[in-house]
PDB file of N, CA and C in Angstrom:
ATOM      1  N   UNK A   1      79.649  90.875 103.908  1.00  0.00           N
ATOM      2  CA  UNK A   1      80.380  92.091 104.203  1.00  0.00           C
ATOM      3  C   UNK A   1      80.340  92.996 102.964  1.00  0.00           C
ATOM      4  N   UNK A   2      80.099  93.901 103.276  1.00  0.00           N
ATOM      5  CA  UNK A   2      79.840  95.363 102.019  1.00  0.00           C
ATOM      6  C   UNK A   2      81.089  95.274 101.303  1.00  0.00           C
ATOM      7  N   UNK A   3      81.613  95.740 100.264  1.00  0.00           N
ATOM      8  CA  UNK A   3      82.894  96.276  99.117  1.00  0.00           C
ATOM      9  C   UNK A   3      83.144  97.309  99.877  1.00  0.00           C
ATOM     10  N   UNK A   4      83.531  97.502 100.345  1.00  0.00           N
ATOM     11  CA  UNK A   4      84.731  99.180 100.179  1.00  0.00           C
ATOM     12  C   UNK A   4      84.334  99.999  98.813  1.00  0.00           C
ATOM     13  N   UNK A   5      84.194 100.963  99.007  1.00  0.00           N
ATOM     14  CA  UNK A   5      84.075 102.015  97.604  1.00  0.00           C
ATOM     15  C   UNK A   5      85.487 102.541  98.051  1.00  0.00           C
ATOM     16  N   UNK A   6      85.978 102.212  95.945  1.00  0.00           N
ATOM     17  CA  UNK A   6      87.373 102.963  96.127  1.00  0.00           C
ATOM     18  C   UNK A   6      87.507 104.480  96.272  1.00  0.00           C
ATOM     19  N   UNK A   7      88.644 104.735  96.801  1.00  0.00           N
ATOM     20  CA  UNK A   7      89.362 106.103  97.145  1.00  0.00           C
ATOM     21  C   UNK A   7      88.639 107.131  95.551  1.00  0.00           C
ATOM     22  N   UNK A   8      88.523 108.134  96.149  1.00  0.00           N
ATOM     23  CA  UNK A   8      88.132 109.006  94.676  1.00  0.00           C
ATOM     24  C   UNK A   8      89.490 109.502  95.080  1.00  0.00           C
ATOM     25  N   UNK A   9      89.980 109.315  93.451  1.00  0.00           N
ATOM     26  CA  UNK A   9      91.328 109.678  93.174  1.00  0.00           C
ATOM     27  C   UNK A   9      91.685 111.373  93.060  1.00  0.00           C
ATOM     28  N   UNK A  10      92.462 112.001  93.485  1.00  0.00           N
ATOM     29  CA  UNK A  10      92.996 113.422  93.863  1.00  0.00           C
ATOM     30  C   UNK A  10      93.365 113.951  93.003  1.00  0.00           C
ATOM     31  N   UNK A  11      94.366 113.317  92.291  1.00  0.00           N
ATOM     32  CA  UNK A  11      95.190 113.805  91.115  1.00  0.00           C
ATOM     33  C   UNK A  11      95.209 113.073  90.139  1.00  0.00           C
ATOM     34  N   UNK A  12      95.985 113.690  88.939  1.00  0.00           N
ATOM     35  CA  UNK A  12      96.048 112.221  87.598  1.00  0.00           C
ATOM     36  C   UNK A  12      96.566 111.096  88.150  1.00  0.00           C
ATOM     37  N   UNK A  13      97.839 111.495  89.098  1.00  0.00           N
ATOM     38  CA  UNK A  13      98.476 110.332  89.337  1.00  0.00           C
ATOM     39  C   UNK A  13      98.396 108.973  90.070  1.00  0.00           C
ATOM     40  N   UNK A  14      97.243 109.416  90.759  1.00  0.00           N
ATOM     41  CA  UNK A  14      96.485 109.013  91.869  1.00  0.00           C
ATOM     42  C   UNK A  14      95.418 107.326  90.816  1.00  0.00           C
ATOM     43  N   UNK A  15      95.158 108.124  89.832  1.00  0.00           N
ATOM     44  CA  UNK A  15      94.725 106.938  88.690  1.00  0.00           C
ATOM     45  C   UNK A  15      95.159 105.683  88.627  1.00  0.00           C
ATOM     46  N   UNK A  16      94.227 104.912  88.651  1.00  0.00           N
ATOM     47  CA  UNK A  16      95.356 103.428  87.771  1.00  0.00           C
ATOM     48  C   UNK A  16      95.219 103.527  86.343  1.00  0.00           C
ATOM     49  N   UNK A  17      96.407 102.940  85.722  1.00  0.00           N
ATOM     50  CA  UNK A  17      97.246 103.086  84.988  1.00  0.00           C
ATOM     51  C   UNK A  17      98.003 103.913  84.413  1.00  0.00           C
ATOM     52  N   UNK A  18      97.838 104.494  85.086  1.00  0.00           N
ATOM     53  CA  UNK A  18      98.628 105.858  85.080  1.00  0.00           C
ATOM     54  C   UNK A  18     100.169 106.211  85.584  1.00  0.00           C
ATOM     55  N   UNK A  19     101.060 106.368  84.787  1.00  0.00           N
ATOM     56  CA  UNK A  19     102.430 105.980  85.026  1.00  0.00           C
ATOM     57  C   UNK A  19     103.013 107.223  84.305  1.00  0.00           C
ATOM     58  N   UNK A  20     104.558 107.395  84.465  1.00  0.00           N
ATOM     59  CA  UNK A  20     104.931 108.977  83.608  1.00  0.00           C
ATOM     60  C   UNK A  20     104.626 109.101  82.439  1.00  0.00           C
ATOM     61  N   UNK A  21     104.455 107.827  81.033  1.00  0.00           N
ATOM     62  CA  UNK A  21     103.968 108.439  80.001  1.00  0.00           C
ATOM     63  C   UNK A  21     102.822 108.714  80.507  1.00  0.00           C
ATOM     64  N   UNK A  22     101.570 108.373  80.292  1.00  0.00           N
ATOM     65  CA  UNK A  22     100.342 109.269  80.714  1.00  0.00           C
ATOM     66  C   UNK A  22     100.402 110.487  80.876  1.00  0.00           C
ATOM     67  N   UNK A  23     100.847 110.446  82.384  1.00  0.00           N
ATOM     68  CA  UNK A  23     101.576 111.966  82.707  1.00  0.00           C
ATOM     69  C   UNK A  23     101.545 112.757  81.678  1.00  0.00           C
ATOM     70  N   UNK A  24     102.357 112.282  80.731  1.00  0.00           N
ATOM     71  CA  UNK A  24     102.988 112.911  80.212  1.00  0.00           C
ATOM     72  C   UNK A  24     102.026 113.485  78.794  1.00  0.00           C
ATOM     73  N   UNK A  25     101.823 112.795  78.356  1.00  0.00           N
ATOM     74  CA  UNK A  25     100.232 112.245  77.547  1.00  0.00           C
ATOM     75  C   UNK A  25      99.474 113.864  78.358  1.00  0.00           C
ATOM     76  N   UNK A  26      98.685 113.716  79.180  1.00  0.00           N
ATOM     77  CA  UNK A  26      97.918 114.416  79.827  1.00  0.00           C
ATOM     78  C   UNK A  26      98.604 115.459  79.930  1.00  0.00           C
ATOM     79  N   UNK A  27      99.670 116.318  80.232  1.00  0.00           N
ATOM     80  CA  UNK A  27     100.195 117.735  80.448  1.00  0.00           C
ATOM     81  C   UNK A  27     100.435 118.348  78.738  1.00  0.00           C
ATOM     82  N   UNK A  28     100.684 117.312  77.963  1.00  0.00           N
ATOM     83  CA  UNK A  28     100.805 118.010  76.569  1.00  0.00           C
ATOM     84  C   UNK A  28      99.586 118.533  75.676  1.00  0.00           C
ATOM     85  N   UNK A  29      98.454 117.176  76.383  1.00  0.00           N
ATOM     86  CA  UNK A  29      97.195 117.778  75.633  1.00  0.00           C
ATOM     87  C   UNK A  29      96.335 118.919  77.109  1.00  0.00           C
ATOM     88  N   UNK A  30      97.067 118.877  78.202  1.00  0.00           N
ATOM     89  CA  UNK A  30      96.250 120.490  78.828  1.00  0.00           C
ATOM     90  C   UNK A  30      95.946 119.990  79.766  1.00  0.00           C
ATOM     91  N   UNK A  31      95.906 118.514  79.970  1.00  0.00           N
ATOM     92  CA  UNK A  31      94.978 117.931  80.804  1.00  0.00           C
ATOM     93  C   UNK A  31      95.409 118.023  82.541  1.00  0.00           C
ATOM     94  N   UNK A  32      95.107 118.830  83.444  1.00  0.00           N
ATOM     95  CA  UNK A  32      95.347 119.110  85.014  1.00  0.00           C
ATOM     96  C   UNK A  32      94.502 118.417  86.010  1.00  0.00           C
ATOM     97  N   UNK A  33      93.226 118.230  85.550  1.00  0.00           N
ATOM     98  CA  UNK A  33      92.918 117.343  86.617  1.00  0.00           C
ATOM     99  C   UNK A  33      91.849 116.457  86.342  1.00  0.00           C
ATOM    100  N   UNK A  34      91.672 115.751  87.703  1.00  0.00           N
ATOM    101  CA  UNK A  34      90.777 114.539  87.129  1.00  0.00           C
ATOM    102  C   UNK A  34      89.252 115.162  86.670  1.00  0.00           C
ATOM    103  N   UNK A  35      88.805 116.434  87.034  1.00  0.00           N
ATOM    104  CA  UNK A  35      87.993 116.573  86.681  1.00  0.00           C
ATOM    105  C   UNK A  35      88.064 117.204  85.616  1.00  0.00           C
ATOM    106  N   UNK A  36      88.809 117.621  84.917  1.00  0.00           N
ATOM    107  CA  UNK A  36      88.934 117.724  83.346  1.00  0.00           C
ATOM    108  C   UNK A  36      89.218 116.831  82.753  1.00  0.00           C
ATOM    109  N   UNK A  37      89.614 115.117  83.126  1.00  0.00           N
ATOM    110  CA  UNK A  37      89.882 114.316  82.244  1.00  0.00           C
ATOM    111  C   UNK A  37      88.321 114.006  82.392  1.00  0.00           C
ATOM    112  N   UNK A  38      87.484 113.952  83.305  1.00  0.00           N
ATOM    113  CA  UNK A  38      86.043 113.454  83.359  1.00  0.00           C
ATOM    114  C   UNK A  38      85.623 114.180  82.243  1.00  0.00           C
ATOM    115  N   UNK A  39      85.664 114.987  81.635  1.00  0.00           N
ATOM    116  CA  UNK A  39      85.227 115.837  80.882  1.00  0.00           C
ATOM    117  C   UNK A  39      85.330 115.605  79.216  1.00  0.00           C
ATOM    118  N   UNK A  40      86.196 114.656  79.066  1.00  0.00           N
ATOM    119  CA  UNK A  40      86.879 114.563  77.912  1.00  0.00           C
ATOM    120  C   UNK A  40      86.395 113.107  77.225  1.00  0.00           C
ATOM    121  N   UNK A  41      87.074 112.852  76.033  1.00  0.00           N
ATOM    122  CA  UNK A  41      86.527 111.778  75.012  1.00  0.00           C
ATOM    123  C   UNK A  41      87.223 111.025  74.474  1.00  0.00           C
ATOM    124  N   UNK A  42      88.052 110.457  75.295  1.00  0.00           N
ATOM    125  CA  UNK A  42      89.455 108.916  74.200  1.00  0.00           C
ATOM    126  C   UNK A  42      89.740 109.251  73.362  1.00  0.00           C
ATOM    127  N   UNK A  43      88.987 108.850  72.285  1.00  0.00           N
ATOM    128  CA  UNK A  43      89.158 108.985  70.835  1.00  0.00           C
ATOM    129  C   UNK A  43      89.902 110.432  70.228  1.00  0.00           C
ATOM    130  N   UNK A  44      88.990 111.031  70.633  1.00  0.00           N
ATOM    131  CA  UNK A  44      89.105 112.870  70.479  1.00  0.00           C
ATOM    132  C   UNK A  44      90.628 113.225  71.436  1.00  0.00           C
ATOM    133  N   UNK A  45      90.722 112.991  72.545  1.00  0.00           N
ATOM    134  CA  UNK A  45      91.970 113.153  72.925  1.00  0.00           C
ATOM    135  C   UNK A  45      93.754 112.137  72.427  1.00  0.00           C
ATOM    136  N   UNK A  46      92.966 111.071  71.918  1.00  0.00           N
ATOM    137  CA  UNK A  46      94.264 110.218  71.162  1.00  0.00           C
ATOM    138  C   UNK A  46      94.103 111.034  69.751  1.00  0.00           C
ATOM    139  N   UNK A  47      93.386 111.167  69.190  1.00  0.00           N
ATOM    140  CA  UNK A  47      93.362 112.490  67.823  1.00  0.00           C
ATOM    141  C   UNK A  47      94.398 113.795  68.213  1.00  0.00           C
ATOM    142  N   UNK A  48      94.074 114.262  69.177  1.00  0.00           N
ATOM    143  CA  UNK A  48      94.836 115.593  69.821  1.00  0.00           C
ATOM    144  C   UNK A  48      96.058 115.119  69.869  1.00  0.00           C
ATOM    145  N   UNK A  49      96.118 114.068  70.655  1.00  0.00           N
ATOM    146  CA  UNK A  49      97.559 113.836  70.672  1.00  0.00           C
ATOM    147  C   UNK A  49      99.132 113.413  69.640  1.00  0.00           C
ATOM    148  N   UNK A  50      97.752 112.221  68.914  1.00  0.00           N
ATOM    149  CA  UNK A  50      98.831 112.256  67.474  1.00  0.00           C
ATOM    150  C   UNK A  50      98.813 114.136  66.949  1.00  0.00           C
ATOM    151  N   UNK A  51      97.895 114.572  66.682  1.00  0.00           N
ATOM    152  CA  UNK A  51      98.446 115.637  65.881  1.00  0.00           C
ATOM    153  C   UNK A  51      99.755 116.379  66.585  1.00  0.00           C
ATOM    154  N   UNK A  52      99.503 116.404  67.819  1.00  0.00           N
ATOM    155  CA  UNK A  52     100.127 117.568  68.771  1.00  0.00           C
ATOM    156  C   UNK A  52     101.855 116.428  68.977  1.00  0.00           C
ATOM    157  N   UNK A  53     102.337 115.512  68.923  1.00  0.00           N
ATOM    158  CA  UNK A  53     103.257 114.680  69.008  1.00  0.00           C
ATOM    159  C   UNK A  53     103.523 114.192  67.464  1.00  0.00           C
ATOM    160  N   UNK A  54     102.627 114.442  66.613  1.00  0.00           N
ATOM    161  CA  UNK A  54     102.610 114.769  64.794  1.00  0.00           C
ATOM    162  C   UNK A  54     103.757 112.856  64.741  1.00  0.00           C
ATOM    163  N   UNK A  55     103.027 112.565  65.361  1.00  0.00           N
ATOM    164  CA  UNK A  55     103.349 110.574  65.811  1.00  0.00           C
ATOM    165  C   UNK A  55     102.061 109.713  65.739  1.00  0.00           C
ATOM    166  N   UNK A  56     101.895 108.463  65.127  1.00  0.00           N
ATOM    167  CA  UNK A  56     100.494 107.997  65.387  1.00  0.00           C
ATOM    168  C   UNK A  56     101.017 106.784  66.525  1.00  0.00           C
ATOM    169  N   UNK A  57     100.476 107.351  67.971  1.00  0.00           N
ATOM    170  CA  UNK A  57     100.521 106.169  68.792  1.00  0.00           C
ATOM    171  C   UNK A  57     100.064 105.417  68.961  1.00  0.00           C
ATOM    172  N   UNK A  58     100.450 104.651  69.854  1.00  0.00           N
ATOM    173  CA  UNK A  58      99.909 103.238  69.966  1.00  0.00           C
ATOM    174  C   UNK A  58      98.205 103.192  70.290  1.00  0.00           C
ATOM    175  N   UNK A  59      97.728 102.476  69.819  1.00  0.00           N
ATOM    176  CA  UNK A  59      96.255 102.681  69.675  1.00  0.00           C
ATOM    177  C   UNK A  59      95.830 102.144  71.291  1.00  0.00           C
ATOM    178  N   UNK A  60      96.679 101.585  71.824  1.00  0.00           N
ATOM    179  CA  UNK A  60      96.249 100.859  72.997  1.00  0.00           C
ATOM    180  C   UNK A  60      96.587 102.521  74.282  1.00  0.00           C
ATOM    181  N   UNK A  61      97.221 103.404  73.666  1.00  0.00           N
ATOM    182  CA  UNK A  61      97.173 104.644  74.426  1.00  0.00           C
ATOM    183  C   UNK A  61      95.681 105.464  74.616  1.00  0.00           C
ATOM    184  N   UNK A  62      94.681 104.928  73.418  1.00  0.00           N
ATOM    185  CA  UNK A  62      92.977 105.161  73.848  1.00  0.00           C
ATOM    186  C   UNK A  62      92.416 104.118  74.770  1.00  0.00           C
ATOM    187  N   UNK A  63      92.850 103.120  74.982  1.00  0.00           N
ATOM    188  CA  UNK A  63      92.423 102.372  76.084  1.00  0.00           C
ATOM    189  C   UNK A  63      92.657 102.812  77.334  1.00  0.00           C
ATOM    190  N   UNK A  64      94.107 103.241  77.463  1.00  0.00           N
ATOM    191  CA  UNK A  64      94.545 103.575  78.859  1.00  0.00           C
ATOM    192  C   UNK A  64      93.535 105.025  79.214  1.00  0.00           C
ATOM    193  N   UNK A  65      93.687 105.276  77.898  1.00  0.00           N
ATOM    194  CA  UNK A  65      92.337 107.174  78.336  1.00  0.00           C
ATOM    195  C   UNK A  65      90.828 106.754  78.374  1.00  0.00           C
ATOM    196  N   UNK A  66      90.616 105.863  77.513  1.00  0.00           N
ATOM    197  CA  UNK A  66      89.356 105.030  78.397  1.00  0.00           C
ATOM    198  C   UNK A  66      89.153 104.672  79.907  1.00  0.00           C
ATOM    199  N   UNK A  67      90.446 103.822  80.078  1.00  0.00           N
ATOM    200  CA  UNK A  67      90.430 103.617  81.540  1.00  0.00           C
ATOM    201  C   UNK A  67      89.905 104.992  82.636  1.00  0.00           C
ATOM    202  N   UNK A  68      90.696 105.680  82.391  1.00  0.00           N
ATOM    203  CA  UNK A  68      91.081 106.800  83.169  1.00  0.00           C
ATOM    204  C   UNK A  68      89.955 107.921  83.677  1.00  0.00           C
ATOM    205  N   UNK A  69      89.240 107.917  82.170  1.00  0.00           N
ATOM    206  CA  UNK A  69      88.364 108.338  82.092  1.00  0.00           C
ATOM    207  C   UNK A  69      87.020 107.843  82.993  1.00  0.00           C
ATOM    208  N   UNK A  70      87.162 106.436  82.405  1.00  0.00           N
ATOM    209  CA  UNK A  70      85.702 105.811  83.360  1.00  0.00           C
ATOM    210  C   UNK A  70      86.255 106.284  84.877  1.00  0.00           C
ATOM    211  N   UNK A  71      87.299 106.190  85.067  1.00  0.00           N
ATOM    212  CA  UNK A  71      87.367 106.204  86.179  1.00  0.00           C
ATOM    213  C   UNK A  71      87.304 107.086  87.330  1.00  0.00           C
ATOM    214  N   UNK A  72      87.485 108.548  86.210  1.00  0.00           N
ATOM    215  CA  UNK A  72      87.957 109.841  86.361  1.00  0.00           C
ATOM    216  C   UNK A  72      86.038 110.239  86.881  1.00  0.00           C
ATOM    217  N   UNK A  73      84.803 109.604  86.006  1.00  0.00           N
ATOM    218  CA  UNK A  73      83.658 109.540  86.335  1.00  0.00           C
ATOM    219  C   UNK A  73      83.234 108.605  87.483  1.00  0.00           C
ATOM    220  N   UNK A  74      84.057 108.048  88.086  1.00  0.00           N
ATOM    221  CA  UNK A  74      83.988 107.397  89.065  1.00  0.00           C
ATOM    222  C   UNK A  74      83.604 105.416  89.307  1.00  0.00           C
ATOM    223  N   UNK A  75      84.043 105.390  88.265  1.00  0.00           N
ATOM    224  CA  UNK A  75      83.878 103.735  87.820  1.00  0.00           C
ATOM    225  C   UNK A  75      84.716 103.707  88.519  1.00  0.00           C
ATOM    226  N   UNK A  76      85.133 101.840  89.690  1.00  0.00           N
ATOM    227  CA  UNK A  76      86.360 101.449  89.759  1.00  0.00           C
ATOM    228  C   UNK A  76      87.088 101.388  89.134  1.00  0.00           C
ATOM    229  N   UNK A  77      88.266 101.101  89.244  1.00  0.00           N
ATOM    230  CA  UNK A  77      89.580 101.064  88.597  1.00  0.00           C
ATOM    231  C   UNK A  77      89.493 100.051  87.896  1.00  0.00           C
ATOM    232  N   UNK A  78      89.634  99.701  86.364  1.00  0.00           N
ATOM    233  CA  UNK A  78      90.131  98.753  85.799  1.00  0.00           C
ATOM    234  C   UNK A  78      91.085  98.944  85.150  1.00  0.00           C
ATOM    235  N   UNK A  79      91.687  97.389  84.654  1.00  0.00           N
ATOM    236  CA  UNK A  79      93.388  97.440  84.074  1.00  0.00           C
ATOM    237  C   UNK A  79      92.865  98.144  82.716  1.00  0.00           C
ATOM    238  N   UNK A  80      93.836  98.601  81.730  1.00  0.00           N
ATOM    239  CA  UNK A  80      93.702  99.762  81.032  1.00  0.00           C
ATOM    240  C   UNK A  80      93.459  98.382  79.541  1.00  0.00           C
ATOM    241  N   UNK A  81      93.995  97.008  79.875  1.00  0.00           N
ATOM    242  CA  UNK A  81      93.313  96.463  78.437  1.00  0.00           C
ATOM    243  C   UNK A  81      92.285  95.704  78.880  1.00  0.00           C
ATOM    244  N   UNK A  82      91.249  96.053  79.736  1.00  0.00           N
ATOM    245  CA  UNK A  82      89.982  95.600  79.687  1.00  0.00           C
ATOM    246  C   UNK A  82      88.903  96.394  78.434  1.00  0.00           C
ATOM    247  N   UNK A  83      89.385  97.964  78.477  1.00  0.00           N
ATOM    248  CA  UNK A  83      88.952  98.320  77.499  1.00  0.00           C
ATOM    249  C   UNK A  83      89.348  98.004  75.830  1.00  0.00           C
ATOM    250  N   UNK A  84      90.371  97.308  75.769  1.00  0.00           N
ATOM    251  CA  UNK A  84      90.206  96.793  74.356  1.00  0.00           C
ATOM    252  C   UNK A  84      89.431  96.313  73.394  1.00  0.00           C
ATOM    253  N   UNK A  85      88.641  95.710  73.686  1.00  0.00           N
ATOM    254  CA  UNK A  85      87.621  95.055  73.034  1.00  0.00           C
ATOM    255  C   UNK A  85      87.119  96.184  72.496  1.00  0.00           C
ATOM    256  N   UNK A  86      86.440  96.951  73.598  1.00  0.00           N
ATOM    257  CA  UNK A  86      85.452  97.864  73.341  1.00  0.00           C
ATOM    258  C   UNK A  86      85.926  98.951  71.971  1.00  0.00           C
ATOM    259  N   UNK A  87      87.389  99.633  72.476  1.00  0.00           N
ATOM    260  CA  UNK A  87      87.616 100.303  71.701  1.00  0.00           C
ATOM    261  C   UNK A  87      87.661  99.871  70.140  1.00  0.00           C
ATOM    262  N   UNK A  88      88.284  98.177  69.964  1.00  0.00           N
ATOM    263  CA  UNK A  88      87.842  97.916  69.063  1.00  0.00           C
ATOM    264  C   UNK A  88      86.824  97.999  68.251  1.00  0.00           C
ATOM    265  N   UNK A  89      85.380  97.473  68.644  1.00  0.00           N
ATOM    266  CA  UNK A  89      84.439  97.835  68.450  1.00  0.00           C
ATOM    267  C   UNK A  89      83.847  99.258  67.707  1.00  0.00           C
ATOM    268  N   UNK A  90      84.488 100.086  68.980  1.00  0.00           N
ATOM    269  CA  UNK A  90      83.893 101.356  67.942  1.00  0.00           C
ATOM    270  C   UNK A  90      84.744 101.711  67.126  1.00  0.00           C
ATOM    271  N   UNK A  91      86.010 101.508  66.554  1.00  0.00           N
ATOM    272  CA  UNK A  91      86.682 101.807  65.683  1.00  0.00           C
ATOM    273  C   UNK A  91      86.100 100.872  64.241  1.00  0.00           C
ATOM    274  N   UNK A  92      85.862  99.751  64.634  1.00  0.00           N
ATOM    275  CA  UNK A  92      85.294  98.819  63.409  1.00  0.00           C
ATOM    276  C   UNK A  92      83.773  99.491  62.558  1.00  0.00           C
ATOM    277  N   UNK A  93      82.714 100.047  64.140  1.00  0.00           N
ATOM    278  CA  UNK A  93      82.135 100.870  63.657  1.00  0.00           C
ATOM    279  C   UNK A  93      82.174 102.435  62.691  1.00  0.00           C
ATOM    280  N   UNK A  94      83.173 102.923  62.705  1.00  0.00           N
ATOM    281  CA  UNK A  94      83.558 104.468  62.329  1.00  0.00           C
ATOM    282  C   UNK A  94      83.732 103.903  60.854  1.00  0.00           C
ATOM    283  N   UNK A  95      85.040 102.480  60.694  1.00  0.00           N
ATOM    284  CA  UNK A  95      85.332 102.383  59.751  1.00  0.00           C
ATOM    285  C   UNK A  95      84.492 101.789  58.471  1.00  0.00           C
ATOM    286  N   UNK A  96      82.999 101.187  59.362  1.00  0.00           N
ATOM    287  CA  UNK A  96      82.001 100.644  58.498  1.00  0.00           C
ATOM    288  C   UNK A  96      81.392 101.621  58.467  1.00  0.00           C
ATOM    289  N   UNK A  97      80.834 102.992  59.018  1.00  0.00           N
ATOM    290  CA  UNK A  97      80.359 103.933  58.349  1.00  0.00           C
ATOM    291  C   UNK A  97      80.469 105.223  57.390  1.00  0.00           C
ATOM    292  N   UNK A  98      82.038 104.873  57.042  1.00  0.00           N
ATOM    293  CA  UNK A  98      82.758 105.732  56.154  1.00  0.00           C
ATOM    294  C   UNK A  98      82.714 105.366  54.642  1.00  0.00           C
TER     295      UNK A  98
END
């Protein structure tokens, strides 16, 4: 029997993992819809956000914009610390090329 292809999501909220911080996350840095979060870059938007909240958040708040993102490009939904690893990764990288 075939998979089901998931629902293409409507709104932010419509996302998984996506809950009122996010929300909330997303309306401060501009962000309206899923096709402007498709548009965008984790890293670069958790940058925006510490400056703009002048707070350094939780680093696991680029995972959840990882998530969102793949998803926002139309990846299924995954839980928002599957991307951990990864983000690790390229942060270990940035910090070995500095």
């Amino acid at each position: 029997m075939p998979r089901a292809t998931p629902a293409k999501p409507r709104g932010l909220a419509d996302l998984a993992n996506v809950g009122p911080a996010a929300l909330r996350d997303f309306r401060a840095l501009g962000i309206r819809s899923v096709a402007q979060l498709a548009r965008q870059d984790a890293f670069k938007l958790y940058d925006r956000l510490c400056r703009r909240t002048r707070n350094r958040n939780d680093p696991c708040v680029i995972d959840v914009f990882m998530a969102t993102i793949a998803q926002s490009r139309g990846a299924a939904p995954k839980p928002w610390w599957k991307f951990t690893a990864q983000r690790k990764r390229a942060l270990a990288r940035e910090s070995a090329s500095i």
